[in-house]
C-alpha atoms as a PDB file:
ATOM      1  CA  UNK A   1      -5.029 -14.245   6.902  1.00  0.00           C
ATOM      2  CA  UNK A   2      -2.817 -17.048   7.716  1.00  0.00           C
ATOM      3  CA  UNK A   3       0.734 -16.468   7.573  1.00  0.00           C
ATOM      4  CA  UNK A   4       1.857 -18.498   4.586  1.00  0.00           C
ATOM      5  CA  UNK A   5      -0.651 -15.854   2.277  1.00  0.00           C
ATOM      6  CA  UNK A   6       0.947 -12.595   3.453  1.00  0.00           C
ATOM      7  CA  UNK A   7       2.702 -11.292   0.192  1.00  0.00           C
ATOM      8  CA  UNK A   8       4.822  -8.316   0.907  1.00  0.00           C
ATOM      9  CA  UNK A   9       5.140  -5.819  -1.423  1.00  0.00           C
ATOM     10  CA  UNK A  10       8.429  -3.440  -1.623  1.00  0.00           C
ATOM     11  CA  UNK A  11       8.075   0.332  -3.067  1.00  0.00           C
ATOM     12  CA  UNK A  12       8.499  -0.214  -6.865  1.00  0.00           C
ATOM     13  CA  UNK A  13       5.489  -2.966  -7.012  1.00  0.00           C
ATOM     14  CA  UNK A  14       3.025  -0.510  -4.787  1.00  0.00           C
ATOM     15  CA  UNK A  15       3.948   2.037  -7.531  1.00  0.00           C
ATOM     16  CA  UNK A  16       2.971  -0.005 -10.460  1.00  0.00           C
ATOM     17  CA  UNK A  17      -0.310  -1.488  -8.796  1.00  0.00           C
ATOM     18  CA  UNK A  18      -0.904   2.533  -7.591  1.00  0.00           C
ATOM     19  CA  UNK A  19      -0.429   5.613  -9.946  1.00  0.00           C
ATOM     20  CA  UNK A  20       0.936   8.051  -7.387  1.00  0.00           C
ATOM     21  CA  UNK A  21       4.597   9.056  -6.599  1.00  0.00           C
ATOM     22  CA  UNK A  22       6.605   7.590  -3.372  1.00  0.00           C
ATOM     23  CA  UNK A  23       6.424  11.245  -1.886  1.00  0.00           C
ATOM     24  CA  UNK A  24       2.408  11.310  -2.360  1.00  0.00           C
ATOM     25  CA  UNK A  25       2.103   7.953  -1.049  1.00  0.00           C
ATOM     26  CA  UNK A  26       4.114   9.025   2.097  1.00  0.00           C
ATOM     27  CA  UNK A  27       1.782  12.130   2.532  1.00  0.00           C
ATOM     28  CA  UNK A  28      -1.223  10.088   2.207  1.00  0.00           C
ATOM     29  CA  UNK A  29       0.328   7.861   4.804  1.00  0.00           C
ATOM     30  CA  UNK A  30       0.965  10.328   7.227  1.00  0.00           C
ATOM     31  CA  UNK A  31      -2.850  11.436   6.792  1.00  0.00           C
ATOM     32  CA  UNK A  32      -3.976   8.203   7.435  1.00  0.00           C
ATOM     33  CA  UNK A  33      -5.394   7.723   4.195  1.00  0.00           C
ATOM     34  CA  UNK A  34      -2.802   4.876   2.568  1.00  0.00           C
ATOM     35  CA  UNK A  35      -1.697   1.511   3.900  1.00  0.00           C
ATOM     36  CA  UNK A  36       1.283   2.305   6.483  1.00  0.00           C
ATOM     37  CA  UNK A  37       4.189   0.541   5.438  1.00  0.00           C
ATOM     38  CA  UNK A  38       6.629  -1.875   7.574  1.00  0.00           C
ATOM     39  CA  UNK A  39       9.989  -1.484   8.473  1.00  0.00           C
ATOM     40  CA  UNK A  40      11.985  -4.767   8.138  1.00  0.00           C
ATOM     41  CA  UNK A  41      14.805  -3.065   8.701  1.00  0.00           C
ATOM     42  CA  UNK A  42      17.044   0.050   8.479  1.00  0.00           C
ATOM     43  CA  UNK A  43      17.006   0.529   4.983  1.00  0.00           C
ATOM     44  CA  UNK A  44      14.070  -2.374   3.996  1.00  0.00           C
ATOM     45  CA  UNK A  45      10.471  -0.985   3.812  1.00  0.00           C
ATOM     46  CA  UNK A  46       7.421  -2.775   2.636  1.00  0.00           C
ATOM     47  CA  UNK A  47       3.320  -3.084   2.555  1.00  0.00           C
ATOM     48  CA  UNK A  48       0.958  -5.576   2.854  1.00  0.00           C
ATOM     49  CA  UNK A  49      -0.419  -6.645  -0.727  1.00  0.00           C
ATOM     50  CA  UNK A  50      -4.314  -7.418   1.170  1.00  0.00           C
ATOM     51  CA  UNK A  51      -3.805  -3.822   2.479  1.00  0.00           C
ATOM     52  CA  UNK A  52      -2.805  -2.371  -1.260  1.00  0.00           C
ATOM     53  CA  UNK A  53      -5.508  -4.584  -2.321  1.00  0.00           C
ATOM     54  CA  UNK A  54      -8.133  -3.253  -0.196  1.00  0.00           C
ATOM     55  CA  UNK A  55      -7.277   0.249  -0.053  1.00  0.00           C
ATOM     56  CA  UNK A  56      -7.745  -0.197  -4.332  1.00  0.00           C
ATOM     57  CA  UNK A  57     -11.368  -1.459  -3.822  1.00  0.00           C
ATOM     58  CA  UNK A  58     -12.189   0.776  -1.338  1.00  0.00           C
ATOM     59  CA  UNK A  59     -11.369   3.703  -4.146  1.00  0.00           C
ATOM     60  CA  UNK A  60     -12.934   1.823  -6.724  1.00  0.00           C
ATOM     61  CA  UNK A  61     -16.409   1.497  -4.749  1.00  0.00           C
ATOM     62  CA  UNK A  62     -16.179   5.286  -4.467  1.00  0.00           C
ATOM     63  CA  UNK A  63     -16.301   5.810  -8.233  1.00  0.00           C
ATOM     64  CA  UNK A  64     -19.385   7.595  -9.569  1.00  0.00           C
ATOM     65  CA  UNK A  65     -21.848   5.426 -11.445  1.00  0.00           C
END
């Protein structure tokens, strides 16, 4: 994706596209299982939005016809 269409999302936008706490999100990170987030800077965290956006189809594909 070119540069100039990288969104970055901070934590209160992944938690209203996402229905999970901050703490679950962090576990799921840890397992591997949820977009890892970026550090911009000591206190400055964010996430991809094509990563959010991806990891959100990929659970949506595994729904149960």
């Amino acid at each position: 994706m070119p540069d100039d269409q990288r969104r970055l999302l901070r934590l209160p936008e992944v938690l209203r596209r996402v229905p999970y706490s901050e703490g679950h999100i962090y576990r799921l990170e840890q397992a591997g299982e949820f977009p890892r987030r970026a550090h911009l800077g000591k206190r400055r965290v964010v996430w991809l939005e094509s990563e959010i956006d991806d990891w959100i189809d990929k659970c949506l594909k595994r729904r149960i016809p």
